[in-house]
N, C-alpha and C. Protein backbone atom coordinates (compact mmCIF):
# COMPACT_ATOMS: atom_id res chain seq x y z
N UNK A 1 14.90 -97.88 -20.66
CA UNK A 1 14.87 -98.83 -21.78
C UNK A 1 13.46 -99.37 -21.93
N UNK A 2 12.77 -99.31 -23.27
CA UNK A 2 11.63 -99.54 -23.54
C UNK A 2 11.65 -101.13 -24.06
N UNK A 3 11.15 -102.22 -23.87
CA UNK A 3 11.41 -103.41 -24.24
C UNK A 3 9.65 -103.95 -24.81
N UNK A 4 9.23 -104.11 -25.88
CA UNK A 4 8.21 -104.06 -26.48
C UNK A 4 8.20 -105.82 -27.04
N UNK A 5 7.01 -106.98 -26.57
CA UNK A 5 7.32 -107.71 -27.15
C UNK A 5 5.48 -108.01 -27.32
N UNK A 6 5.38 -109.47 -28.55
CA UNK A 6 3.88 -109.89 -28.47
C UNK A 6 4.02 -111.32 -27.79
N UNK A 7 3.44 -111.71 -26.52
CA UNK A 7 3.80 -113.23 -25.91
C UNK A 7 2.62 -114.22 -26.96
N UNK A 8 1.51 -113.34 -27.59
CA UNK A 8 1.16 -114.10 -28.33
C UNK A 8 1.41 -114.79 -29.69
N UNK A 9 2.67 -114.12 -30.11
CA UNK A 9 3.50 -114.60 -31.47
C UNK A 9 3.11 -113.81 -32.37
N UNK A 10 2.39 -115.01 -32.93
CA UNK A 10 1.76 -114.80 -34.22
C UNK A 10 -0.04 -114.44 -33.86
N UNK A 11 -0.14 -113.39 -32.88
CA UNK A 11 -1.46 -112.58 -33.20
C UNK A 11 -1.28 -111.63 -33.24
N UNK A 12 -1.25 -110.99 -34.32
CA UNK A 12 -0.44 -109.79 -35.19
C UNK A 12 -1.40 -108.96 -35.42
N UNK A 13 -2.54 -109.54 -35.45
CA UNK A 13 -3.89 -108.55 -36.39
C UNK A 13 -5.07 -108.84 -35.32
N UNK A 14 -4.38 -108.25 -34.23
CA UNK A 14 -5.58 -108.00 -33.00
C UNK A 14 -7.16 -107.88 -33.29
N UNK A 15 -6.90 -106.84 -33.71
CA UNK A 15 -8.20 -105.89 -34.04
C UNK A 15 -9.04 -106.54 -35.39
N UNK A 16 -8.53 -107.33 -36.33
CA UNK A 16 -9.01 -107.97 -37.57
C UNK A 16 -9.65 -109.09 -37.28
N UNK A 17 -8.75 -110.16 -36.25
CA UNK A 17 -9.11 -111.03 -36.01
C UNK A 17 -10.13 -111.51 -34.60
N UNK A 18 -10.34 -110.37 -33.83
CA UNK A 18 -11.06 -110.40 -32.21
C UNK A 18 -10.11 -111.62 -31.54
N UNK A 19 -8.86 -111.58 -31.64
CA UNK A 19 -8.34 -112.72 -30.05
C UNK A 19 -8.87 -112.30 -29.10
N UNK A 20 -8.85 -113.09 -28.17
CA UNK A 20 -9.14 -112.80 -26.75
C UNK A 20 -7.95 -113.13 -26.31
N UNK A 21 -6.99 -112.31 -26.24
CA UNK A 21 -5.20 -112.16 -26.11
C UNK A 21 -5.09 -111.02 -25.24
N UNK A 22 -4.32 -111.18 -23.95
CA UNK A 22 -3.70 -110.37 -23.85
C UNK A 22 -1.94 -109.94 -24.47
N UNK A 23 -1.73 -109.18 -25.56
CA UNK A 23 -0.57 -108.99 -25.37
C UNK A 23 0.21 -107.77 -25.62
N UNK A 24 1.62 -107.76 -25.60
CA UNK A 24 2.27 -106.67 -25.35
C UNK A 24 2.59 -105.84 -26.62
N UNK A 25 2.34 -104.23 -27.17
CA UNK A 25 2.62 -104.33 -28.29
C UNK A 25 3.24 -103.03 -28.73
N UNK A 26 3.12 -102.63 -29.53
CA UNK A 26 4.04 -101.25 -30.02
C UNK A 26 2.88 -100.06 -30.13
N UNK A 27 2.73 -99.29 -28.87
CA UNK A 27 1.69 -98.01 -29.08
C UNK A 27 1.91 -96.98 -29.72
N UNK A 28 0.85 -96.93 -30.97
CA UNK A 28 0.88 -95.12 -31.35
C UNK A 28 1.37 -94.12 -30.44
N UNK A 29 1.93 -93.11 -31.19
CA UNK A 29 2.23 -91.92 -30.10
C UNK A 29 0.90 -90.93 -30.28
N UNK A 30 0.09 -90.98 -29.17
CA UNK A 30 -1.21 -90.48 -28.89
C UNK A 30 -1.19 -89.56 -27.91
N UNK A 31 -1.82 -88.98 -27.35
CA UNK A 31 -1.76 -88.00 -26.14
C UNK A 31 -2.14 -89.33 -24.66
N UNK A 32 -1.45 -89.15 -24.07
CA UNK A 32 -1.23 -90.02 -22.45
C UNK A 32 -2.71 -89.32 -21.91
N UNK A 33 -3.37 -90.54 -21.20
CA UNK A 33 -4.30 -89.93 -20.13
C UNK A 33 -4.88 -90.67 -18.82
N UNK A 34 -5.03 -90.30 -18.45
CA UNK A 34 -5.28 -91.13 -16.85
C UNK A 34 -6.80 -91.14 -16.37
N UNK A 35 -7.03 -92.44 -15.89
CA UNK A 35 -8.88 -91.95 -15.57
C UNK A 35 -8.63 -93.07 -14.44
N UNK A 36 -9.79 -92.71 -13.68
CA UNK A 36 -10.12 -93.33 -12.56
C UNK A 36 -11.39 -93.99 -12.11
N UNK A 37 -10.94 -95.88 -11.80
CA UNK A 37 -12.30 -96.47 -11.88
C UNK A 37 -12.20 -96.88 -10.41
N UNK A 38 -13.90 -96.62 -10.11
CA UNK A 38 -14.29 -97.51 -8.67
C UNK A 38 -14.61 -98.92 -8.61
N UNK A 39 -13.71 -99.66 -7.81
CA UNK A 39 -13.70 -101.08 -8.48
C UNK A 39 -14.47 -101.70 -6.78
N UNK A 40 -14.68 -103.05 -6.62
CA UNK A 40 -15.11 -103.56 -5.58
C UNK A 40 -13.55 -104.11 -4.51
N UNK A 41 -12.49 -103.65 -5.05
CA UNK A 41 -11.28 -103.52 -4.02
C UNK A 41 -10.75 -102.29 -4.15
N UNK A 42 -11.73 -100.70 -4.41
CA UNK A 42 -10.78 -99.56 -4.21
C UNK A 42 -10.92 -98.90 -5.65
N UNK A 43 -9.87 -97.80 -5.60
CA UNK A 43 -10.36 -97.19 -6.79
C UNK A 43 -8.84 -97.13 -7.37
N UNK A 44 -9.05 -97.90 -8.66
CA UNK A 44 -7.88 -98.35 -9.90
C UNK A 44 -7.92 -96.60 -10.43
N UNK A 45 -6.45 -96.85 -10.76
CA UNK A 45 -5.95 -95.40 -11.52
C UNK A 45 -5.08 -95.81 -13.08
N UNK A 46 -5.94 -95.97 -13.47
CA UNK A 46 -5.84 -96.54 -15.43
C UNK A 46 -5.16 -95.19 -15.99
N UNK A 47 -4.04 -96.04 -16.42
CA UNK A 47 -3.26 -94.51 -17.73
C UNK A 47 -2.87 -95.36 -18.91
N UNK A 48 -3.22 -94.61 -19.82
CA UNK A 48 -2.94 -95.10 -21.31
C UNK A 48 -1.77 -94.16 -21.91
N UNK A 49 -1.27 -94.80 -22.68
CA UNK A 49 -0.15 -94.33 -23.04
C UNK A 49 0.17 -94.64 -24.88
N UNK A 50 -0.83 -93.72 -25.58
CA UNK A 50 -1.19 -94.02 -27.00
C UNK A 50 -2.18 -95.03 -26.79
N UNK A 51 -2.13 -96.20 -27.55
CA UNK A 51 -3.21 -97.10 -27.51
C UNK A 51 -3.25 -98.13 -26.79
N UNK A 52 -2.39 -98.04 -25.71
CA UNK A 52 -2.11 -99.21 -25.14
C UNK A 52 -1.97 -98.71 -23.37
N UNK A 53 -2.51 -99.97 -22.60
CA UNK A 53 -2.90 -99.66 -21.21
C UNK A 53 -1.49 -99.35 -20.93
N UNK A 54 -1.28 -98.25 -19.90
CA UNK A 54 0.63 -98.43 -19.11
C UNK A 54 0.66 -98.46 -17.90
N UNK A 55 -0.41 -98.55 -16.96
CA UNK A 55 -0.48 -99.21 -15.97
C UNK A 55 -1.99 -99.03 -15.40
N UNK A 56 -2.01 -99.98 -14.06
CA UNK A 56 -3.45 -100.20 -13.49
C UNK A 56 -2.73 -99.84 -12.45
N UNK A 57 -2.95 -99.15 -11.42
CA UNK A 57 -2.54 -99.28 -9.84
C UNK A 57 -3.73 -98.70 -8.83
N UNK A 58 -3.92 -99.62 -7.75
CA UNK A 58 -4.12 -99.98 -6.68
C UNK A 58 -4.25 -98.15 -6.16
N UNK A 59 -4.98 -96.86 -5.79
CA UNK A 59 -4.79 -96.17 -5.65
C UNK A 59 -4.93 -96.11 -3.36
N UNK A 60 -4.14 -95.54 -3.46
CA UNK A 60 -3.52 -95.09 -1.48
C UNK A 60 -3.39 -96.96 -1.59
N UNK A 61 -2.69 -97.30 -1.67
CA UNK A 61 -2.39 -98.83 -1.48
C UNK A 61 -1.02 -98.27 -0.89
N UNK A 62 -0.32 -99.23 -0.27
CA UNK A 62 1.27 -98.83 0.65
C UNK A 62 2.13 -98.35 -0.93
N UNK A 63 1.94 -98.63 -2.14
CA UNK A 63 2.81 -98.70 -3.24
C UNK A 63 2.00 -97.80 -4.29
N UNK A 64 1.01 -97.78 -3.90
CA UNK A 64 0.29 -96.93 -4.91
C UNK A 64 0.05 -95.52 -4.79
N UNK A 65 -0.61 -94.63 -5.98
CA UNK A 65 -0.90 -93.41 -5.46
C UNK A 65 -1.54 -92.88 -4.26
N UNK A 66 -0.98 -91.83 -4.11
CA UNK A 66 -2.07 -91.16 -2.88
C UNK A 66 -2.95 -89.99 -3.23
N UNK A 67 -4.16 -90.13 -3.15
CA UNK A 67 -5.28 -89.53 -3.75
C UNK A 67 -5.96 -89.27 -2.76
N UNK A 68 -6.78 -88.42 -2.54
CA UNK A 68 -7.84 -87.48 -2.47
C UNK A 68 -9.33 -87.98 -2.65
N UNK A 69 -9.85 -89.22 -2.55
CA UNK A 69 -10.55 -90.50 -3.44
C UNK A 69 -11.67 -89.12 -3.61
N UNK A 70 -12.46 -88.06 -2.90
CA UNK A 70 -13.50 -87.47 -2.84
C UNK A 70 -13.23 -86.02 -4.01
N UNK A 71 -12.66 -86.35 -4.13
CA UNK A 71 -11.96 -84.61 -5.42
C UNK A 71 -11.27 -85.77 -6.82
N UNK A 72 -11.79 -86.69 -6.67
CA UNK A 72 -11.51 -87.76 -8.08
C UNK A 72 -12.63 -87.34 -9.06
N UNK A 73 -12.23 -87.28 -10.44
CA UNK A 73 -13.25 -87.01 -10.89
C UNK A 73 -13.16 -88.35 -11.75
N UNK A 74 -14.34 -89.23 -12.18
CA UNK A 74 -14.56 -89.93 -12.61
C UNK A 74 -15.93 -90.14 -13.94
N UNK A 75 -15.40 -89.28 -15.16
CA UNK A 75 -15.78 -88.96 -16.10
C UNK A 75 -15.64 -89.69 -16.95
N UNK A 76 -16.43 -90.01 -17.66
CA UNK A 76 -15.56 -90.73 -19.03
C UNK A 76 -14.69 -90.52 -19.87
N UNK A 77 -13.92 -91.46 -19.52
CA UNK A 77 -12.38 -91.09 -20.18
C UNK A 77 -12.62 -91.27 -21.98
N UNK A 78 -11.89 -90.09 -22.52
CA UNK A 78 -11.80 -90.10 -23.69
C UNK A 78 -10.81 -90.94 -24.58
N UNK A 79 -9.80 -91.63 -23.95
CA UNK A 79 -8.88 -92.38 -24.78
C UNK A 79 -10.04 -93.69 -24.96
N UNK A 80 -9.73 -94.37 -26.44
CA UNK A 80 -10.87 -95.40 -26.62
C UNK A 80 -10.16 -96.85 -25.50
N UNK A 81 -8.94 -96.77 -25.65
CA UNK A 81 -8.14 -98.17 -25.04
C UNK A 81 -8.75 -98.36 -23.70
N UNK A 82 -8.52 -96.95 -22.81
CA UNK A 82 -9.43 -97.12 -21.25
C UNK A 82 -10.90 -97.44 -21.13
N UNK A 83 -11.21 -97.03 -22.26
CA UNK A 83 -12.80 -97.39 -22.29
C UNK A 83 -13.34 -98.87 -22.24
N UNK A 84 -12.18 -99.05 -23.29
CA UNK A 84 -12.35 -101.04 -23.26
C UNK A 84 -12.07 -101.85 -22.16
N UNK A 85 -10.66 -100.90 -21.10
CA UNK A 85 -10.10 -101.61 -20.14
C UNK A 85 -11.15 -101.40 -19.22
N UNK A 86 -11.77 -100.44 -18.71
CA UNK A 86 -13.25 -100.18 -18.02
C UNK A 86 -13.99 -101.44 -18.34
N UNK A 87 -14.48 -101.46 -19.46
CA UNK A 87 -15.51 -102.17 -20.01
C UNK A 87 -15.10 -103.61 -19.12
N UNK A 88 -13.30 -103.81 -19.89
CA UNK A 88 -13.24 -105.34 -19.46
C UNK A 88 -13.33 -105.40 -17.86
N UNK A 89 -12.80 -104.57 -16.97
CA UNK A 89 -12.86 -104.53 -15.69
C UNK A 89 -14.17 -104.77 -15.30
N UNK A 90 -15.18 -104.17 -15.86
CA UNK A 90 -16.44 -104.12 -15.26
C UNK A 90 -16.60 -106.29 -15.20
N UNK A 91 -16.71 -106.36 -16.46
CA UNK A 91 -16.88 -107.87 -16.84
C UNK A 91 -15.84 -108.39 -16.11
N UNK A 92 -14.85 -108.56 -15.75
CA UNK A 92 -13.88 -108.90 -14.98
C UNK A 92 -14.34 -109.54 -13.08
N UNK A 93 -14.73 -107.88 -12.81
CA UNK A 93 -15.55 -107.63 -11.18
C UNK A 93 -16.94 -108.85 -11.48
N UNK A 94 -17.62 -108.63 -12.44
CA UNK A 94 -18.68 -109.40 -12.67
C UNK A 94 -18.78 -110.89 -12.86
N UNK A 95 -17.61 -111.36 -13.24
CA UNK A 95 -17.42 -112.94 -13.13
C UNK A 95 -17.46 -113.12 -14.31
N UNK A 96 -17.99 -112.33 -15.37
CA UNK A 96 -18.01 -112.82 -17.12
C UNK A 96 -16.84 -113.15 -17.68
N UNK A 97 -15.80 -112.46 -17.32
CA UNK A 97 -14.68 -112.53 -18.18
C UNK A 97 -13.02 -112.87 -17.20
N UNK A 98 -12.82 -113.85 -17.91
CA UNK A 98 -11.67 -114.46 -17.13
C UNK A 98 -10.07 -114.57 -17.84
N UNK A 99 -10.34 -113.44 -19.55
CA UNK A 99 -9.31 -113.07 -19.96
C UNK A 99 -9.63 -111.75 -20.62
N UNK A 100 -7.89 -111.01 -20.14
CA UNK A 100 -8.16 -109.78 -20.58
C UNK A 100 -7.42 -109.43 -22.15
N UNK A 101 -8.25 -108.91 -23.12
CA UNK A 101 -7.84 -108.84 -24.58
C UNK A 101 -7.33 -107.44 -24.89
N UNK A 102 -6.36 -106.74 -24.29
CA UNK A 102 -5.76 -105.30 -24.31
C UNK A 102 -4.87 -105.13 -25.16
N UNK A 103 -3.87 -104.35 -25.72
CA UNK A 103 -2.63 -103.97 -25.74
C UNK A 103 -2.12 -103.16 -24.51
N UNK A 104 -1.16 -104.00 -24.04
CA UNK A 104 -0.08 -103.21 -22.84
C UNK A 104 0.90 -103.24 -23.06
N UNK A 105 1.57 -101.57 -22.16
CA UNK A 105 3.09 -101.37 -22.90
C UNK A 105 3.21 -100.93 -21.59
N UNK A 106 4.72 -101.57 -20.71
CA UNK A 106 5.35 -101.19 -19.43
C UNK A 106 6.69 -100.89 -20.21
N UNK A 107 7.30 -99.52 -19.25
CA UNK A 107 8.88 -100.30 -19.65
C UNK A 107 9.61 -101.02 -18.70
N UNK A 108 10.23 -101.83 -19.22
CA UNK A 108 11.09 -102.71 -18.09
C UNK A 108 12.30 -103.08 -18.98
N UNK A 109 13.01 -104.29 -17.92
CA UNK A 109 14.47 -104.96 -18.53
C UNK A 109 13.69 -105.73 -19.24
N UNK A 110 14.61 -106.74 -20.02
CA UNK A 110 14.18 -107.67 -20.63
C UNK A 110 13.93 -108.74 -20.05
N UNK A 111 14.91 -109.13 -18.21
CA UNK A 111 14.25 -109.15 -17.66
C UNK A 111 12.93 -109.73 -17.20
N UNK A 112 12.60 -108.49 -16.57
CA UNK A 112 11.24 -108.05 -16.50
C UNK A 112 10.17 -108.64 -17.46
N UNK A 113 10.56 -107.91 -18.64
CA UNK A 113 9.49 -108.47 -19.33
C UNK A 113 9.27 -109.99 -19.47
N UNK A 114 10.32 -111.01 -19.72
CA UNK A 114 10.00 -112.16 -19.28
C UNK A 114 9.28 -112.75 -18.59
N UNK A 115 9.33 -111.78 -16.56
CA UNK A 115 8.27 -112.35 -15.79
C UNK A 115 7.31 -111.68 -16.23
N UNK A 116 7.03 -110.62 -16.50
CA UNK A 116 5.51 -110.28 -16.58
C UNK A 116 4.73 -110.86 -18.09
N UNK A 117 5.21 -111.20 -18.93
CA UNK A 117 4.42 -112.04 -19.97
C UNK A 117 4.65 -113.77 -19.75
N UNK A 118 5.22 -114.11 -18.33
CA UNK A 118 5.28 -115.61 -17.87
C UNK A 118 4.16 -115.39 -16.82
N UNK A 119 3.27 -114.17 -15.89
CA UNK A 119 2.55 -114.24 -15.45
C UNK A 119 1.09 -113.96 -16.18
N UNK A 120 1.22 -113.34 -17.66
CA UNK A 120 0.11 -113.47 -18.31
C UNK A 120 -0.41 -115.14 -18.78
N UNK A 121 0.31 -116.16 -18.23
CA UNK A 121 0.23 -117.78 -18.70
C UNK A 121 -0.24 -118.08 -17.61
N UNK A 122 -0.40 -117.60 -16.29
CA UNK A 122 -1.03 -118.43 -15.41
C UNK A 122 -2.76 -118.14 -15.26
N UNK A 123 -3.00 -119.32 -15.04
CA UNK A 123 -4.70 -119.60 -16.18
C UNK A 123 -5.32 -118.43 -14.61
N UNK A 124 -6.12 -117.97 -14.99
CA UNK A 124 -7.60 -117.72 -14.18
C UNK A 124 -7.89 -118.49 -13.15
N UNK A 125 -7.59 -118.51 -11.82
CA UNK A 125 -7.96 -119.44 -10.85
C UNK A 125 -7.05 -119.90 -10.31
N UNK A 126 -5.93 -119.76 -10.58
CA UNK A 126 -4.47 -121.09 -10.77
C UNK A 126 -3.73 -119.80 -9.57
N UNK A 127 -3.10 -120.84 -8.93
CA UNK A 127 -2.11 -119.50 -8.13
C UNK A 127 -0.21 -120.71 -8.27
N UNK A 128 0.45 -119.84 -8.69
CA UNK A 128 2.32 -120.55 -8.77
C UNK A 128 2.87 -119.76 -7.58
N UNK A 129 3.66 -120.47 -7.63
CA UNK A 129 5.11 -120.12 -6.57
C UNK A 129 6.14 -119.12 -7.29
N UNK A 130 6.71 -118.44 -6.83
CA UNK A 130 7.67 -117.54 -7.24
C UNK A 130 8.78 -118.64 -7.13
N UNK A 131 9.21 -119.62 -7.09
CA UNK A 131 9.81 -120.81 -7.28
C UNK A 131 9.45 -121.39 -9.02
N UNK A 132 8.03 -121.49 -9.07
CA UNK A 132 7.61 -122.17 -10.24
C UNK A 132 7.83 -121.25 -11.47
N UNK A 133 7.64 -119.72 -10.60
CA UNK A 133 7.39 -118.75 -11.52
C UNK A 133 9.17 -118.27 -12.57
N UNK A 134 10.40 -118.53 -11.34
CA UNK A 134 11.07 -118.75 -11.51
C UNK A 134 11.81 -119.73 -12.94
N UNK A 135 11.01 -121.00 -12.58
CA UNK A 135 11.43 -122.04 -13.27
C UNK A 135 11.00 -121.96 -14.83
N UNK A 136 9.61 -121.35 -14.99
CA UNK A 136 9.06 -120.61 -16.18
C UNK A 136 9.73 -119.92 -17.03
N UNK A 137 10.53 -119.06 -16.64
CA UNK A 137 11.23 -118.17 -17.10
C UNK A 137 12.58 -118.83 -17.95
N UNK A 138 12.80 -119.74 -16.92
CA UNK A 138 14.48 -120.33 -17.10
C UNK A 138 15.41 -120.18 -16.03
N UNK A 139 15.12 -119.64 -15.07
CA UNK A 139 16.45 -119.83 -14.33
C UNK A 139 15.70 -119.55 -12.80
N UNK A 140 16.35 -120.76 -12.00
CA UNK A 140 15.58 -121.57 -11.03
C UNK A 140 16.24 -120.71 -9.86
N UNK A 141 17.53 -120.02 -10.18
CA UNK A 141 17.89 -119.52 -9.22
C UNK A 141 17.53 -118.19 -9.35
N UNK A 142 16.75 -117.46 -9.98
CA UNK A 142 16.54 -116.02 -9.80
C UNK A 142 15.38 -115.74 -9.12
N UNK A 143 14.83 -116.73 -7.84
CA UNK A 143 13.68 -116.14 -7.04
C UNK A 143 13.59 -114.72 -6.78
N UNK A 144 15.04 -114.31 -5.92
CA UNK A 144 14.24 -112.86 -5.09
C UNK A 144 14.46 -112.01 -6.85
N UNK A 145 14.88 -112.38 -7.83
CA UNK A 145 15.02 -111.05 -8.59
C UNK A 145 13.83 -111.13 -8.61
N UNK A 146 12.44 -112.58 -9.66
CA UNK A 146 11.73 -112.63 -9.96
C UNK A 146 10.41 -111.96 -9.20
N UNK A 147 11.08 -112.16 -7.85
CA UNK A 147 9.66 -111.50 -6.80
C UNK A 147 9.60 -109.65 -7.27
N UNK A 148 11.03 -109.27 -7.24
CA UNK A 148 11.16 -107.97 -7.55
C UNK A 148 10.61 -107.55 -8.90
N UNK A 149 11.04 -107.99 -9.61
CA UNK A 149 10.15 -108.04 -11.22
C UNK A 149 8.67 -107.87 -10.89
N UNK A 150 7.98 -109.01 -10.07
CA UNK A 150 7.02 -109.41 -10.11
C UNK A 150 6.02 -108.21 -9.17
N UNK A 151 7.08 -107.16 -8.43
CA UNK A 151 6.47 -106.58 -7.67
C UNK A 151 6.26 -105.12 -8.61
N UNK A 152 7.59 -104.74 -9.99
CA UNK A 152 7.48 -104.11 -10.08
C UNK A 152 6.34 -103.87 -11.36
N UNK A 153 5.68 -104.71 -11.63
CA UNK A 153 4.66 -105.00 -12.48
C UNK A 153 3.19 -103.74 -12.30
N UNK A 154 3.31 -102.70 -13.08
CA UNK A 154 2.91 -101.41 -12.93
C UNK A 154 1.07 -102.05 -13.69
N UNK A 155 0.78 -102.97 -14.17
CA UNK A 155 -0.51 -103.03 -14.71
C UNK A 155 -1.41 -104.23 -14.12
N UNK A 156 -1.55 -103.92 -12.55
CA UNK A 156 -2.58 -104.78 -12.04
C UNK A 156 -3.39 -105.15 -12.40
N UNK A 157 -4.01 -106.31 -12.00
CA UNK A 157 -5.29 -107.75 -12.32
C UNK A 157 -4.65 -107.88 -13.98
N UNK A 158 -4.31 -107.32 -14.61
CA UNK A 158 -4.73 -107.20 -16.18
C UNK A 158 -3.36 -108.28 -16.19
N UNK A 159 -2.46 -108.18 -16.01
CA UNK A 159 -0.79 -108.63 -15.95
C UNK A 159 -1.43 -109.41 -14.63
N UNK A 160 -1.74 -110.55 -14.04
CA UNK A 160 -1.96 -111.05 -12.64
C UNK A 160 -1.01 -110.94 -11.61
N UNK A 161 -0.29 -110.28 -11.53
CA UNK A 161 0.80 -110.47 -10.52
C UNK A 161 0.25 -111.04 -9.37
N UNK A 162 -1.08 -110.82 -8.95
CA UNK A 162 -1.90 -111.77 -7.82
C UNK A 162 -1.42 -112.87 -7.64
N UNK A 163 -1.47 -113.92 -8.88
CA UNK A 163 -1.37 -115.19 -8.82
C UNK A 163 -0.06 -116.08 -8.37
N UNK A 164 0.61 -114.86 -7.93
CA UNK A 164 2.35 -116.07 -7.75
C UNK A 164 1.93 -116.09 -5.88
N UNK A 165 2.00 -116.41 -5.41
CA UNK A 165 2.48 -116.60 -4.24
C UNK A 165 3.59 -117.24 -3.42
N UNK A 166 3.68 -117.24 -2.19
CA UNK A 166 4.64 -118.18 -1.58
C UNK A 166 4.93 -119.79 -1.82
N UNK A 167 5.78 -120.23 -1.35
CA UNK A 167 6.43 -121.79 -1.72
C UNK A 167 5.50 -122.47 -0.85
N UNK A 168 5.06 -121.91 0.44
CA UNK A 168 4.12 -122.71 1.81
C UNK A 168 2.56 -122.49 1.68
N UNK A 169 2.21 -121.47 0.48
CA UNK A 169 0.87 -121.22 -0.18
C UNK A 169 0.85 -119.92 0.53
N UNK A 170 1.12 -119.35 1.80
CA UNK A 170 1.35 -118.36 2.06
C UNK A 170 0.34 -116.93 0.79
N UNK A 171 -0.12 -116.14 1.40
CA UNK A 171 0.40 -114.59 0.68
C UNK A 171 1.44 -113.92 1.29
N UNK A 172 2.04 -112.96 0.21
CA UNK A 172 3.00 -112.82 0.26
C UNK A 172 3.14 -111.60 -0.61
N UNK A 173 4.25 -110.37 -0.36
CA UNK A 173 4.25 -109.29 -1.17
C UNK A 173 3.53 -109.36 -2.12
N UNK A 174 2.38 -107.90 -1.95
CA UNK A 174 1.73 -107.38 -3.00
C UNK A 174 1.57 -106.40 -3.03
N UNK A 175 1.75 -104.85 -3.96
CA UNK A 175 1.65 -104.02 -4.04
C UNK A 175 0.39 -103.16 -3.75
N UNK A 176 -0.45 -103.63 -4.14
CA UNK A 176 -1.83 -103.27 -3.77
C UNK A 176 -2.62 -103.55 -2.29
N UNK A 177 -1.49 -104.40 -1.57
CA UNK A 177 -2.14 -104.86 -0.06
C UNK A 177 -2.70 -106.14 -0.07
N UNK A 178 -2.12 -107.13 0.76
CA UNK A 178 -2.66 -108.10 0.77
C UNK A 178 -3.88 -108.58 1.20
N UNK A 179 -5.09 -107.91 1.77
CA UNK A 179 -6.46 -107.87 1.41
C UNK A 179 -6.81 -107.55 0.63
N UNK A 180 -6.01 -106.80 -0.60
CA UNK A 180 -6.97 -107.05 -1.88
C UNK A 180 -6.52 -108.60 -3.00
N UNK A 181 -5.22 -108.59 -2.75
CA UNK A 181 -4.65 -110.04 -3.25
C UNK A 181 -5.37 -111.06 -2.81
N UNK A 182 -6.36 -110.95 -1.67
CA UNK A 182 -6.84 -112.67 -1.48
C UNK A 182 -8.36 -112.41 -1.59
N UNK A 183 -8.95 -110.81 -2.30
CA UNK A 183 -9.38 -110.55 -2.81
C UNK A 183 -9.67 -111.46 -3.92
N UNK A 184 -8.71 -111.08 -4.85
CA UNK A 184 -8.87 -111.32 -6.12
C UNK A 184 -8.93 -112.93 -6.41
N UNK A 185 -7.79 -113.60 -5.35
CA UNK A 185 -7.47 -114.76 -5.43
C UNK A 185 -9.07 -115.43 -5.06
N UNK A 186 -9.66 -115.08 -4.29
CA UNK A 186 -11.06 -115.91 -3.60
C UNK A 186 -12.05 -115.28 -4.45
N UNK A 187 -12.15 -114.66 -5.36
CA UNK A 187 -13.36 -114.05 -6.42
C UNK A 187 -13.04 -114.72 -7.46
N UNK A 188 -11.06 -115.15 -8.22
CA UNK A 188 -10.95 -115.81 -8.97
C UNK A 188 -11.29 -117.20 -8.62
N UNK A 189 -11.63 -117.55 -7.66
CA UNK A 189 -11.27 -119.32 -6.95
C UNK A 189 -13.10 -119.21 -7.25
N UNK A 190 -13.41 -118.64 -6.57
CA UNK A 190 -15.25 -118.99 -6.89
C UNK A 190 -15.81 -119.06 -8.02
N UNK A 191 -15.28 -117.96 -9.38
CA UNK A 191 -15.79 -118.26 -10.33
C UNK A 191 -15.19 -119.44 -11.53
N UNK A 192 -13.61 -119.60 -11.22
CA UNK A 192 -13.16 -120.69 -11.77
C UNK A 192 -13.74 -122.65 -11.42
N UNK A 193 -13.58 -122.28 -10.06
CA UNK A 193 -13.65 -123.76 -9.58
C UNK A 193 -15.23 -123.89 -8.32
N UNK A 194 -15.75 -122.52 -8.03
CA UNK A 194 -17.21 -122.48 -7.05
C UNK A 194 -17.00 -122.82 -5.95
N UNK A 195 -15.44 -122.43 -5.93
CA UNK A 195 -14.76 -122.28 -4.53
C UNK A 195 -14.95 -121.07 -3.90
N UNK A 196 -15.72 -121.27 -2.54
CA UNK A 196 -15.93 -119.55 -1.94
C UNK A 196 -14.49 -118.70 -1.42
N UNK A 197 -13.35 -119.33 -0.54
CA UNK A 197 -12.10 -119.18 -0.48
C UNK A 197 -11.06 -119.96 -0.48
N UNK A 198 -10.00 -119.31 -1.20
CA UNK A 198 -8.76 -119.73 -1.19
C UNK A 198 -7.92 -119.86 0.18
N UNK A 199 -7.67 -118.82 0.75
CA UNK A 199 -7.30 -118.55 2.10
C UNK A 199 -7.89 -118.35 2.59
């Protein structure tokens, strides 16, 4: 089941208007392609799916692909959408940019999609509880589903799934390995607040 929504409403005319939005949207049927970026936690495996990102993952992570990192070829990818998601990644790693302005399309439940466009709301810097993250949604009692949702969230940094953590501040399940989660969390903490670490 394909579940397609925009968490930004009424920003309809992406491309007319330049938001700096991330949101979820309805992709052309384009040819699918996959490219591979070297990031400063590992090497991301970006696939587009028409015009819109369909996932980021964490590559040889416990959940992620298993690759070959030395027989990667890392060419410039011809879909224009990866080019931008590159672009924003680069600015991302660099500290410039602290929102990402894509179209992304996962499929999930509906669900699902709930948590993962309730984790596109948590600001840059900010880390919630899978308790809070919970409560966001609407229903206070669906922790372990929400963690599961939250794990099965196929478009890393871009979708933050980083940012939920434990109720005790804890880290806590992450797909990509939790040295790159406190990664992200202590690169987001320095450039938001000129905090060197979080944990």
């Amino acid at each position: 089941m394909l579940i397609v929504f925009n968490p930004c409403k009424e920003i309809i005319f992406y491309a007319k208007h330049q938001k700096k939005f991330l949101y979820f949207g309805q992709a052309k049927k384009m040819n699918t392609e996959t490219a591979y970026y070297q990031s400063p936690v590992g090497i991301l495996e970006i696939r587009s799916n028409g015009d819109a990102i369909s996932a980021v993952l964490f590559a040889n992570s416990w959940k992620g692909t298993k690759l070959v990192e030395d027989e990667l070829n890392f060419a410039t990818p011809e879909s224009p959408i990866i080019k931008v998601c590159i672009q924003q990644l680069d600015e991302y790693f660099a500290g410039t940019r602290t929102e990402f302005s894509l179209i992304t399309l996962q499929s999930g439940t509906e669900f699902q999609q709930s948590v993962w466009k309730a984790l596109c709301n948590i600001p840059y810097g900010r880390t919630i509880s899978y308790l809070e993250l919970s409560k966001r949604i609407g229903n206070v009692k669906a922790i372990r589903a929400v963690g599961t949702a939250n794990g099965n969230n196929s478009i890393s940094i871009i979708v933050p799934c980083h940012r939920v953590i434990g109720a005790n501040g804890d880290l806590v399940g992450y797909g990509g390995d939790l040295w790159r989660k406190k990664w992200l969390l202590d690169h987001e903490g320095k450039i938001a607040n000129g905090v060197q670490t979080l944990f």
